[in-house]
Protein backbone atom coordinates (compact mmCIF):
# COMPACT_ATOMS: atom_id res chain seq x y z
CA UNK A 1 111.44 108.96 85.34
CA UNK A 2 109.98 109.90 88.86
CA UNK A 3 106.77 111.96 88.38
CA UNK A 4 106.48 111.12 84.97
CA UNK A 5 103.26 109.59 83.37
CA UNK A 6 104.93 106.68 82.00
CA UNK A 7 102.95 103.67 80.71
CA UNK A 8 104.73 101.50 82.85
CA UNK A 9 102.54 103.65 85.77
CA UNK A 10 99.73 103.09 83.73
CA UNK A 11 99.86 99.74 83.92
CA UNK A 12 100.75 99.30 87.52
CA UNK A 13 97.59 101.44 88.27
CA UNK A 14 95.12 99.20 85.77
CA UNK A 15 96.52 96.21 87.81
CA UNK A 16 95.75 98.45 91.04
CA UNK A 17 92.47 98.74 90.14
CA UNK A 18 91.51 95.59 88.33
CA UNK A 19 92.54 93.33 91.72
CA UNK A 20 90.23 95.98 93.52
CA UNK A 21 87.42 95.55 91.99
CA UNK A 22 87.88 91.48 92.02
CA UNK A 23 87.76 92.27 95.84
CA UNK A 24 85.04 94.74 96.12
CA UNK A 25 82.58 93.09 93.31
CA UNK A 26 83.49 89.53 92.53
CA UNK A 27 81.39 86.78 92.91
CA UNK A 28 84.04 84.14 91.78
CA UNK A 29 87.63 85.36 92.36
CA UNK A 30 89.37 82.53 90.70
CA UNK A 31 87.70 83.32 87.01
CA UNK A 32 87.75 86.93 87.58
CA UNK A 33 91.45 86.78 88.71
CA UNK A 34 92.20 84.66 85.95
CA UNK A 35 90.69 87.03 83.52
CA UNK A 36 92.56 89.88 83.91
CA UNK A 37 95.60 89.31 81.91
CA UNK A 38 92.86 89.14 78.94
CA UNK A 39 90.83 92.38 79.94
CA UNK A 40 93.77 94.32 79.70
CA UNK A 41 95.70 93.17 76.85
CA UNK A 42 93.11 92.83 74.11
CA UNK A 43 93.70 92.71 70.17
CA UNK A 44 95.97 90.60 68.62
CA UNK A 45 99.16 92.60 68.15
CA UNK A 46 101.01 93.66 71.49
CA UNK A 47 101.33 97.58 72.66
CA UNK A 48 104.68 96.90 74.88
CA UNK A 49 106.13 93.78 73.81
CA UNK A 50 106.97 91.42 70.90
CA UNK A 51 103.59 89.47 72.01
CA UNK A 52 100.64 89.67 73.44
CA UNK A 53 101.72 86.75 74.75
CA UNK A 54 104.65 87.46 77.28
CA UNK A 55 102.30 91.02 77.65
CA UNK A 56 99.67 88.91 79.05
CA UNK A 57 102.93 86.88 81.43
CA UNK A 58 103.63 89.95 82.25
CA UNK A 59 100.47 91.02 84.03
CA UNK A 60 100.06 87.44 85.74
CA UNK A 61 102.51 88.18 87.59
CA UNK A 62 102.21 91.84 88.11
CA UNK A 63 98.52 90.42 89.54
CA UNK A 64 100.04 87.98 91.81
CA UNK A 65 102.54 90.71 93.12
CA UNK A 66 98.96 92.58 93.82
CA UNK A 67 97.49 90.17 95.58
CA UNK A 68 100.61 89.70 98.08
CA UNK A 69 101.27 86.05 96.40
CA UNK A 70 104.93 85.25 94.95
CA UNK A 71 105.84 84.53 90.92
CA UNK A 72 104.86 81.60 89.51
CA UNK A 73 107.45 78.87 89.07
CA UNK A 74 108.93 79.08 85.91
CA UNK A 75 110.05 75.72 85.35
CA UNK A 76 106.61 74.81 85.49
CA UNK A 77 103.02 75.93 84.36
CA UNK A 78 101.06 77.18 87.27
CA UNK A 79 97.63 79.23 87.20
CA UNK A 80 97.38 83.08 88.44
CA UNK A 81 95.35 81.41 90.93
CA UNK A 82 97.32 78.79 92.26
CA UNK A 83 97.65 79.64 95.97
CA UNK A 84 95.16 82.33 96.00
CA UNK A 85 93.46 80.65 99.12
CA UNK A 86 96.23 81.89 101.15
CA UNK A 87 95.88 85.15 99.98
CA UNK A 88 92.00 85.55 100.08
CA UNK A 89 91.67 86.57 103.62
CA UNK A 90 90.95 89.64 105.65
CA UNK A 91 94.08 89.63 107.49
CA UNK A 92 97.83 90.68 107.10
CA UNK A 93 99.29 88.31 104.50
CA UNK A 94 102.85 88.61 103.63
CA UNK A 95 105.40 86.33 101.99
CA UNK A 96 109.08 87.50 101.94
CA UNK A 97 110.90 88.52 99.93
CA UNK A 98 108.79 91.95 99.48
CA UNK A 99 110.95 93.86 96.02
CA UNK A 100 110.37 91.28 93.43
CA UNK A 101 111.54 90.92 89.73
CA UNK A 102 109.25 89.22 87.09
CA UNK A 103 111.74 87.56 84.97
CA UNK A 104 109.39 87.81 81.66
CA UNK A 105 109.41 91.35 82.10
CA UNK A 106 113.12 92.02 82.42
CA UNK A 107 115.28 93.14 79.37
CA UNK A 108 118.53 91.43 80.78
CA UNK A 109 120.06 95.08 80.71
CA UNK A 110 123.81 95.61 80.99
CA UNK A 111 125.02 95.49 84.15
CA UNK A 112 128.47 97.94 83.41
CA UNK A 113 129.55 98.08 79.78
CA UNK A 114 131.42 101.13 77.66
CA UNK A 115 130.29 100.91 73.88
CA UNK A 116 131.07 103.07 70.92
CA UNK A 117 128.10 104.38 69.60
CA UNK A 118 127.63 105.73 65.81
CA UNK A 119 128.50 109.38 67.38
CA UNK A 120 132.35 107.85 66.41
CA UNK A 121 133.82 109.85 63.77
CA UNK A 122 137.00 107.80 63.74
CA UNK A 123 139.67 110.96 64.99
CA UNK A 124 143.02 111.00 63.88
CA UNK A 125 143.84 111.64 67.62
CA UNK A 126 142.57 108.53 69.16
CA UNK A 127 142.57 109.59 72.74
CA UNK A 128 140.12 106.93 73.52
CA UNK A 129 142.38 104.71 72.91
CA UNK A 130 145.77 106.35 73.98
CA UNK A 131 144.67 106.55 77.69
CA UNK A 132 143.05 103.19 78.06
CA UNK A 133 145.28 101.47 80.77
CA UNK A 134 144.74 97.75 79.42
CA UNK A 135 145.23 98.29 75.59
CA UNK A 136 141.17 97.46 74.97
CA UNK A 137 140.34 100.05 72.42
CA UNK A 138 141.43 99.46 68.96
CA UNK A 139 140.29 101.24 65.60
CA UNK A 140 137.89 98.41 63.43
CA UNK A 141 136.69 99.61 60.37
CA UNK A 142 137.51 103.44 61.27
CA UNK A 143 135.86 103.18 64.28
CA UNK A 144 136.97 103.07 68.10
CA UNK A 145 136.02 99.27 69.60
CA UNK A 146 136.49 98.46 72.57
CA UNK A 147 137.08 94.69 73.23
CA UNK A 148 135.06 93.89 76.53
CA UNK A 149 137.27 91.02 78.03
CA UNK A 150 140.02 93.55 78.56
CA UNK A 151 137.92 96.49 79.48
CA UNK A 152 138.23 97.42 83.25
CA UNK A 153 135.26 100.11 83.01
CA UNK A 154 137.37 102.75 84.07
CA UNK A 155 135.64 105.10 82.11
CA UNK A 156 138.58 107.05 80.78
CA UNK A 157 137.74 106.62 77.28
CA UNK A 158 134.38 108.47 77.86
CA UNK A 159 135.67 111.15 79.63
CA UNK A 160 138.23 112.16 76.63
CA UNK A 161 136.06 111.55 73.74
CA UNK A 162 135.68 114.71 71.91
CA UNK A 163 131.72 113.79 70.53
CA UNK A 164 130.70 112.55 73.57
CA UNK A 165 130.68 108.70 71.47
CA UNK A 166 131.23 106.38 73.84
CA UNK A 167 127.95 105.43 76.35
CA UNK A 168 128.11 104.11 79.91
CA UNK A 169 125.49 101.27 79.65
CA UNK A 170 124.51 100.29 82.84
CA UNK A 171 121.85 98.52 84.30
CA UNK A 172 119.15 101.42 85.65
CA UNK A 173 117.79 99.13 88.23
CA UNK A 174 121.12 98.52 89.64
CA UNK A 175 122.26 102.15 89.25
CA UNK A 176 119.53 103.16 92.13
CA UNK A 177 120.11 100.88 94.53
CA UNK A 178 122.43 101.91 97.34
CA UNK A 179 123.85 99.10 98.70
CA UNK A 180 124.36 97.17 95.67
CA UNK A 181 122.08 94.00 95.93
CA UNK A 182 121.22 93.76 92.71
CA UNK A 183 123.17 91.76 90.50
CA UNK A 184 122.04 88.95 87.38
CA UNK A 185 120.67 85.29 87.25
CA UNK A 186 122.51 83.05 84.91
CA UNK A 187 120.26 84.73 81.98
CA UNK A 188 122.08 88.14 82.83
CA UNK A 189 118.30 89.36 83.97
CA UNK A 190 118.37 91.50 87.09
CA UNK A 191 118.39 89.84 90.72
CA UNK A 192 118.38 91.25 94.34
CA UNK A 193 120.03 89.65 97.00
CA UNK A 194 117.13 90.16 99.70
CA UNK A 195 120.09 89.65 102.18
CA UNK A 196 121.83 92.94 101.20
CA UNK A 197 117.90 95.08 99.94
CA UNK A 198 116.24 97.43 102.45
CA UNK A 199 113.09 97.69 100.34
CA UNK A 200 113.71 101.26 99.79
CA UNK A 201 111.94 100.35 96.33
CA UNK A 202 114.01 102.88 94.14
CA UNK A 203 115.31 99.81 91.63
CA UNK A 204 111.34 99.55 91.53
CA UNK A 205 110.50 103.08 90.50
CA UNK A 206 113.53 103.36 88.41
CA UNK A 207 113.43 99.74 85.69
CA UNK A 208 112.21 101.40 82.95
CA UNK A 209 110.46 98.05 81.91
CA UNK A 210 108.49 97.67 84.84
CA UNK A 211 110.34 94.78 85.79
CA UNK A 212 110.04 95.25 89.52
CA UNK A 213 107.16 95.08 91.72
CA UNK A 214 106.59 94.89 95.75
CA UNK A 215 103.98 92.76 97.24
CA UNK A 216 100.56 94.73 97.77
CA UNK A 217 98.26 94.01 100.77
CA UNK A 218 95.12 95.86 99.01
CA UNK A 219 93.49 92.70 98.18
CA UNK A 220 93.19 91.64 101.83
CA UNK A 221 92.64 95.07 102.92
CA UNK A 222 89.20 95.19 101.05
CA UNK A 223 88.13 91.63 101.93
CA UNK A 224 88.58 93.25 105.78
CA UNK A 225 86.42 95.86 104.60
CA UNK A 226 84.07 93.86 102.77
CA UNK A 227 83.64 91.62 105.68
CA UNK A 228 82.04 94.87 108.13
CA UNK A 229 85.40 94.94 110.36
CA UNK A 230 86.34 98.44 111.70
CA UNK A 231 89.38 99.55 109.69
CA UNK A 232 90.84 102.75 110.40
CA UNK A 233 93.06 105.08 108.23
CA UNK A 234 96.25 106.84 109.16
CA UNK A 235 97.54 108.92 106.66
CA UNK A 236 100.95 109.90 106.17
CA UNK A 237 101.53 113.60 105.54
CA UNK A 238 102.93 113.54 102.08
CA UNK A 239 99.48 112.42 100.89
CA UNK A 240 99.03 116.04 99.93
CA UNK A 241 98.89 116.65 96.67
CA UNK A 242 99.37 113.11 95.84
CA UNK A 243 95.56 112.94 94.17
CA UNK A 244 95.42 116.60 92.71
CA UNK A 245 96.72 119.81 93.47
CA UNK A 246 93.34 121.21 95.50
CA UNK A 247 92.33 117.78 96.75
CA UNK A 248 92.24 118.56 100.68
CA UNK A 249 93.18 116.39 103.56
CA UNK A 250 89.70 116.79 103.87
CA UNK A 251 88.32 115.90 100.35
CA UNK A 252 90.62 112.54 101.00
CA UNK A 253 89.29 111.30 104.09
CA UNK A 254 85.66 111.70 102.71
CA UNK A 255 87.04 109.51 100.06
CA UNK A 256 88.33 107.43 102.11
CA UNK A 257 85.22 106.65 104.41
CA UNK A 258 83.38 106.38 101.11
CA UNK A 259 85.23 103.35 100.00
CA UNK A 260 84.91 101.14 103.12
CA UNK A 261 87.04 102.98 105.86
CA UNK A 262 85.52 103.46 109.64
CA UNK A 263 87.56 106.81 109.92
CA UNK A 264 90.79 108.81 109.43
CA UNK A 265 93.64 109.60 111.26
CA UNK A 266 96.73 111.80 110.05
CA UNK A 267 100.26 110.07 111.40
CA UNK A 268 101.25 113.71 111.76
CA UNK A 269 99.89 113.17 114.93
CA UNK A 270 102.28 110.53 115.99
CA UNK A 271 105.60 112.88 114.62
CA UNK A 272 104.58 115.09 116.88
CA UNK A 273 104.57 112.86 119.46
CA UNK A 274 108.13 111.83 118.07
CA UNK A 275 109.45 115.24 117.61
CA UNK A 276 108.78 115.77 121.58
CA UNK A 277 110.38 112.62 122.88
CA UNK A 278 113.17 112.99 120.51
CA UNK A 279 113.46 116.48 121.57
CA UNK A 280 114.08 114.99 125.14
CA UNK A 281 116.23 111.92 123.99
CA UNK A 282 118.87 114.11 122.14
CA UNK A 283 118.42 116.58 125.29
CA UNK A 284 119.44 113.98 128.19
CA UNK A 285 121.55 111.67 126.59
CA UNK A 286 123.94 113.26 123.66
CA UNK A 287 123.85 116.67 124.89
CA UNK A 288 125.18 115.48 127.79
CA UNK A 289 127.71 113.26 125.93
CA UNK A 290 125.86 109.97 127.45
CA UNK A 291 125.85 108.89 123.68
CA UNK A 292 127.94 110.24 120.77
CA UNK A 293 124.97 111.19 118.56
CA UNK A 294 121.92 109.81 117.71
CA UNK A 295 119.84 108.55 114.33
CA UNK A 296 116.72 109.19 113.98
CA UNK A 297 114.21 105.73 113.29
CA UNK A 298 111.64 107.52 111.18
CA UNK A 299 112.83 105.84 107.53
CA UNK A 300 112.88 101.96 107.60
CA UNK A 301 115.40 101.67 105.11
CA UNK A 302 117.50 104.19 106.89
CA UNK A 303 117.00 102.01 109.96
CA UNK A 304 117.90 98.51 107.99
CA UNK A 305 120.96 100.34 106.73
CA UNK A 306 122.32 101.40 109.84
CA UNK A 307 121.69 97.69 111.50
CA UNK A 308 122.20 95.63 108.54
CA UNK A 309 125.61 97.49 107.65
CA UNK A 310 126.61 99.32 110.52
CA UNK A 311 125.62 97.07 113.91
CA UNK A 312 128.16 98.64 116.18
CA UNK A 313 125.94 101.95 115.57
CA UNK A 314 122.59 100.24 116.66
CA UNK A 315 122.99 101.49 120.40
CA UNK A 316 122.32 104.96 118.49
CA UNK A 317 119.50 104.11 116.49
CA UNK A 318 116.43 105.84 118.16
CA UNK A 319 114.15 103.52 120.42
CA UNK A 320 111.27 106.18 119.99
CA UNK A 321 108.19 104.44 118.32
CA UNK A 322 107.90 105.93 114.47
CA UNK A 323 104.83 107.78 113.77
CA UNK A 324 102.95 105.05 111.79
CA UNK A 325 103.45 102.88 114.71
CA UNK A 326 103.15 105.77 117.38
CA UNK A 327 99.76 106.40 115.48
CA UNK A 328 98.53 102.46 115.06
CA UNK A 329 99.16 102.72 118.74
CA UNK A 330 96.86 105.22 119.40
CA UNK A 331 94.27 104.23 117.55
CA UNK A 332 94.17 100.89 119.12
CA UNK A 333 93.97 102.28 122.50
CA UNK A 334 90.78 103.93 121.58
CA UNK A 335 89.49 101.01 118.84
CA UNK A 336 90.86 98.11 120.15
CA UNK A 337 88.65 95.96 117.92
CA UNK A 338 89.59 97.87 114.86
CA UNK A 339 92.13 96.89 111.82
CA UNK A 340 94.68 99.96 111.06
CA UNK A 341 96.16 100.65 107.78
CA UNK A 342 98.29 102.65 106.99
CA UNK A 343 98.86 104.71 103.99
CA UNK A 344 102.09 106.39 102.82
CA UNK A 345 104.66 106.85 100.26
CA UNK A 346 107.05 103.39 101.27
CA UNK A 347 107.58 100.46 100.15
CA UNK A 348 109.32 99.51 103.31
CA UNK A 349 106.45 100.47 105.99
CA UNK A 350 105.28 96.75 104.83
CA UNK A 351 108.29 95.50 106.32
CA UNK A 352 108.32 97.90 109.34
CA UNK A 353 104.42 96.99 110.19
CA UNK A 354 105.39 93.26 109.66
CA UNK A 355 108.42 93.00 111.97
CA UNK A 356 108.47 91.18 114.93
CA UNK A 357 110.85 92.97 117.18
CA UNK A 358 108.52 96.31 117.75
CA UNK A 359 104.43 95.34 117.87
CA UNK A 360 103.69 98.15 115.48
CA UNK A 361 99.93 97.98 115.57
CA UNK A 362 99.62 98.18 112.16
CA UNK A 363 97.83 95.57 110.54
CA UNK A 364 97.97 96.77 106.65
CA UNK A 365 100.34 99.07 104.48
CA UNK A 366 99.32 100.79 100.86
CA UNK A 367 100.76 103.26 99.46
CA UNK A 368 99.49 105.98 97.68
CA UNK A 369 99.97 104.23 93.92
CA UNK A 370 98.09 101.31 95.20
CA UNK A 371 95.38 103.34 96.86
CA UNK A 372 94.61 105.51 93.49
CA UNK A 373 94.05 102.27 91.80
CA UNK A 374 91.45 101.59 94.71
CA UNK A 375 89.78 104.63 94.31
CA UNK A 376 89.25 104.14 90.59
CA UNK A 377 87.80 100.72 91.13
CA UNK A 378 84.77 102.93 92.80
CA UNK A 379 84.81 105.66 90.77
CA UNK A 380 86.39 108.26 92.51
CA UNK A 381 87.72 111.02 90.02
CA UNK A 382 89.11 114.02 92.57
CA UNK A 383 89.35 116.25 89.56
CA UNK A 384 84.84 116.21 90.20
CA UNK A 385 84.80 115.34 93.74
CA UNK A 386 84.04 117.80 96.78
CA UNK A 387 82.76 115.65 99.73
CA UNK A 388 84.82 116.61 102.46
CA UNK A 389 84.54 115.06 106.11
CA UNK A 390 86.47 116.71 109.35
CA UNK A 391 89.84 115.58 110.82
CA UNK A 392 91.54 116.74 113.52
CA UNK A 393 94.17 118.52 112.99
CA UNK A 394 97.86 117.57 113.64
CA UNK A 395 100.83 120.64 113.64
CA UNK A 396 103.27 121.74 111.00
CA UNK A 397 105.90 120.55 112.60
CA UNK A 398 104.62 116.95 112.40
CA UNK A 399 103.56 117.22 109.20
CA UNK A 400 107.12 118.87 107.90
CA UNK A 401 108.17 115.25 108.39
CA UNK A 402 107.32 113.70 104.68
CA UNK A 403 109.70 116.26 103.03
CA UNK A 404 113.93 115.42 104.05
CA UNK A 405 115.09 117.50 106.61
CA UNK A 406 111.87 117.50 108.37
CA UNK A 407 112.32 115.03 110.97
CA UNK A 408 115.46 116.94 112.15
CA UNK A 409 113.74 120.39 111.58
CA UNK A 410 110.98 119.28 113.90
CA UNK A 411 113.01 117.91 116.62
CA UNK A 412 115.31 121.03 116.78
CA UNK A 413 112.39 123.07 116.54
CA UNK A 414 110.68 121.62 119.62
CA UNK A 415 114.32 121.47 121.57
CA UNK A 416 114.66 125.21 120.61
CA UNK A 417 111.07 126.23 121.92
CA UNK A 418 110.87 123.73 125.51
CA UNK A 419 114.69 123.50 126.12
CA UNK A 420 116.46 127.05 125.54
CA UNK A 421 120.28 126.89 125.86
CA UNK A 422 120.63 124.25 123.98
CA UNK A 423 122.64 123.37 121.11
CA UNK A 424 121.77 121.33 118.29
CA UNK A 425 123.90 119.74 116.05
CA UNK A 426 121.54 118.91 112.92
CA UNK A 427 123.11 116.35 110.07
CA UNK A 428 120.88 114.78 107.52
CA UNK A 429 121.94 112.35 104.13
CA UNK A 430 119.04 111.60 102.06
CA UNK A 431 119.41 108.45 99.40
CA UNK A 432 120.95 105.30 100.63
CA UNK A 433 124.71 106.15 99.39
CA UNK A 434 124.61 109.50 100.77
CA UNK A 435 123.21 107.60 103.95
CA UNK A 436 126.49 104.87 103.94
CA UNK A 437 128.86 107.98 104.00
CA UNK A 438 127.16 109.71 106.28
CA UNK A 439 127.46 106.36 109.16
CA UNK A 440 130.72 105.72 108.33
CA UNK A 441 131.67 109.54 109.07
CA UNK A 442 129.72 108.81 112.54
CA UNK A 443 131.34 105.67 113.10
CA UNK A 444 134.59 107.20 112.61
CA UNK A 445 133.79 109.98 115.47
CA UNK A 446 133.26 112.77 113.02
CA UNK A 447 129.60 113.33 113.53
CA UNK A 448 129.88 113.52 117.50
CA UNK A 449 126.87 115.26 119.34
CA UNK A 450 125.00 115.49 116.30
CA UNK A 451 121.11 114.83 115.67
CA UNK A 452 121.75 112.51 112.62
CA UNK A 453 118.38 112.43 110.31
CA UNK A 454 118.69 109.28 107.00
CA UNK A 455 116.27 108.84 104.40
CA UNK A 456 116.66 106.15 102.46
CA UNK A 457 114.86 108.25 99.41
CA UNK A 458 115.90 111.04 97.91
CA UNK A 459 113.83 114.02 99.30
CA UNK A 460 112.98 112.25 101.78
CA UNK A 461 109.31 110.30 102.22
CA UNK A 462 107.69 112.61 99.41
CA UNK A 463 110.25 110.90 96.95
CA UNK A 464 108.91 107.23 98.15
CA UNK A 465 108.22 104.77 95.66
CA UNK A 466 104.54 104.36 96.38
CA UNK A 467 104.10 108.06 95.67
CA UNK A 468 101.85 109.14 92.35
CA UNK A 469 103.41 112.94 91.53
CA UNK A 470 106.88 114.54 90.85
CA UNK A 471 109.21 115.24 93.80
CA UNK A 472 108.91 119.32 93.36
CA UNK A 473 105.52 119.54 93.11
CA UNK A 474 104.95 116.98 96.27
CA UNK A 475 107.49 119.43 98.32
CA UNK A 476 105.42 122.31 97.42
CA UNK A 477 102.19 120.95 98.47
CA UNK A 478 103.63 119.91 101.78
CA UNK A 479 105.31 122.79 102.42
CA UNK A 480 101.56 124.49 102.11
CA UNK A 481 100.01 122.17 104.04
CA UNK A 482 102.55 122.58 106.79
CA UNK A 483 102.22 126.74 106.63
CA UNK A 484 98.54 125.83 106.61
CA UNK A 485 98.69 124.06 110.03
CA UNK A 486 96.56 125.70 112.81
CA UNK A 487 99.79 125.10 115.32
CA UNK A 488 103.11 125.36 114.59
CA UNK A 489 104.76 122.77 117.81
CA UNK A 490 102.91 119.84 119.39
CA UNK A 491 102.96 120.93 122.77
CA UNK A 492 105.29 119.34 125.42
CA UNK A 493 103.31 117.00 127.31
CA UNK A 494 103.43 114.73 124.23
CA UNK A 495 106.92 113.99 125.20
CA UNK A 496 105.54 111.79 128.07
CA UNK A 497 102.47 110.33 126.44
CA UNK A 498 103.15 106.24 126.79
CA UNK A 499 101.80 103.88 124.41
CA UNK A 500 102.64 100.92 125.31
């Protein structure tokens, strides 16, 4: 479903822009908050659901979610609103657990089930049920059945049907997640074990129901902005693309200062800064054999993998600031007065920017989904807009970092140009079970001297679940915009740059 138009999209961009414009224009929050559920499901026969009803549940919570507040009780009734005081401020507000799953939204989908469909034509060779290894598959009515108590979900069955009759049903939330936290409340609907989650968000972008939904700080955001502070944008690079195909880095920061923010920054700026003192990490201390390999920090969820899973590895996790917080940093030095959000493709930079172990600077995350909603609550359409407002310029090789591969690319790149002689040993796993193998081969001592690159999505940060257009068509545009660069390397002084 990634890249697709889907009305589930739809709707999480209505609810985008409807909690906007309660920010930007509301003179009473609580009724216009309250409202919303009935100014987007209208009529009196539902477009989704069996009811307008559990439609208009539905988008309570979805608003909540929005406004960085947590689902309503359901044991009792509660108001949209209930809470919102703790919400309606111009300051970070978060409430753990960030991936969230609205309970009147989920369809209670099978977790792991074989089924005979109608595609049975009832075979005189059976082989469905001659290789089952626990007798589970008799013939009822002239049909395969296959009786679920004894089913181990091998899957043998399925592979030997000659029509292709018998489906894999299996939850498509739970299907996406790499490290298997999601499993069911006693109502068999879907629920994730926060303790086991890295917020990757790919159970989010994958529920076909639009179950699933991470906490938004755009609500707060906008009150900052509303209330005349200085808030600065840094812009990861896969925002290419992500609002139109000839929508400019510089078309978007015009945008962007239109709507409230002081000025732009790209976070480009701070992978360069990365790629150079990565460069010289992986130079002094595993080319030396000082330290077996190294993993790169760039990808939270990467990064909560490796020390939720693997904490014997953490001594090889890269110390080097990431470039949102490298960037935050920055900025701050020069606007120490000013708010910084940044604005990506993750779900998990919320988490990264609200950790406590690494001051990252950053005082707000959107992503890119959230932010279109924002720009529709003021009336940007891109496909008629050509403001366009200057920005420095950052290099292709920071920039190569939104598509997978780029982090590493960049960093061998830079060791290549300032360190000649040296080898590089480049690995990289994109998706969180491509990610697991990939540590356990290092932990085992098969990756040794290796630059070791995770991304916890598929593709890489252009495949993030914040992100508004299909995975080739975002590579495509980055890869321009990285061709496009005025310079190629950041140059090597970055490598001792100290923000501290």
């Amino acid at each position: 479903m990634r890249g697709i138009e889907t009305p589930v999209r739809e709707i999480r961009r209505e609810i985008f822009r409807e909690v906007a414009n309660v920010a930007y224009h509301s003179e009473n929050i609580n009724n216009d908050i309250e409202a919303i559920p009935y100014k987007l499901v209208t009529g009196d026969e539902a477009k989704h659901r069996e009811s307008i009803y559990r439609e208009r549940a539905v988008v309570s919570e979805r608003v909540r979610l929005a406004m960085g507040m947590s689902l309503r009780p359901e044991d009792r009734p509660v108001h949209i609103t209930d809470g919102i005081q703790e919400s309606n401020i111009d300051s970070k507000y978060y409430e753990p657990p960030l991936m969230q799953v609205i309970p009147s939204a989920c369809d209670a989908c099978d977790e792991n089930k074989y089924e005979v469909s109608n595609m049975c034509r009832g075979c005189v060779a059976h082989p469905c049920k001659q290789v089952c290894p626990k007798g589970a598959i008799s013939m009822v009515n002239g049909h395969s059945y296959i009786d679920q108590e004894k089913c181990i979900k091998c899957g043998r069955c399925k592979q030997v049907c000659p029509y292709d009759a018998i489906a894999k049903k299996q939850r498509p939330c739970q299907k996406a997640c790499g490290v298997n936290a999601i499993g069911s409340d006693q109502y068999g609907r879907a629920k994730i074990d926060s303790e086991k989650c890295v917020s990757c968000g790919m159970c989010m972008v994958s529920c076909p129901f639009g179950a699933i939904a991470d906490k938004s700080q755009v609500f707060q955001l906008i009150r900052a902005m509303k209330n005349k502070t200085k808030v600065m944008a840094i812009v990861a690079p896969a925002i290419i693309g992500q609002f139109g195909k000839n929508v400019s880095i510089k078309n978007i920061k015009a945008a962007l200062m239109e709507i409230g923010f002081t000025d732009v920054f790209e976070v480009a700026l701070g992978a360069d800064m990365g790629a150079m003192k990565e460069a010289r990490h992986y130079v002094e201390k595993v080319a030396t054999g000082e330290l077996p390999f190294s993993l790169t920090s760039c990808c939270p969820s990467w990064s909560m993998l490796a020390k939720k899973y693997f904490p014997e590895l953490i001594d090889s996790v890269s110390n080097e600031l990431t470039p949102m917080v490298a960037t935050a940093r920055s900025v701050k030095v020069e606007y120490p007065d000013a708010k910084v959000v940044f604005i990506g493709p993750c779900a998990a930079k919320k988490l990264e920017a609200s950790r406590s172990d690494v001051r990252s600077d950053v005082d707000f995350v959107i992503t890119f989904e959230e932010l279109a909603g924002v720009f529709e609550a003021n009336g940007i359409d891109f496909s008629k807009y050509d403001n366009e407002e200057s920005i420095h310029n950052a290099t292709g090789a920071g920039r190569g970092y939104a598509v997978a591969g780029g982090v590493a690319g960049a960093i061998e790149a830079c060791i290549k140009e300032y360190y000649p002689g040296v080898e590089v040993n480049i690995e990289h796993a994109e998706g969180l079970d491509a990610c697991k193998k990939m540590l356990l081969l290092a932990k085992a001592g098969k990756k040794q001297g290796c630059l070791i690159e995770g991304m916890g999505c598929p593709g890489g940060c252009i495949a993030g679940a914040g992100t508004n257009i299909p995975i080739a068509m975002a590579k495509k545009e980055v890869q321009n915009f990285v061709q496009s660069s005025s310079k190629a390397m950041p140059p090597k002084e970055l490598q001792d740059v100290e923000l501290l």
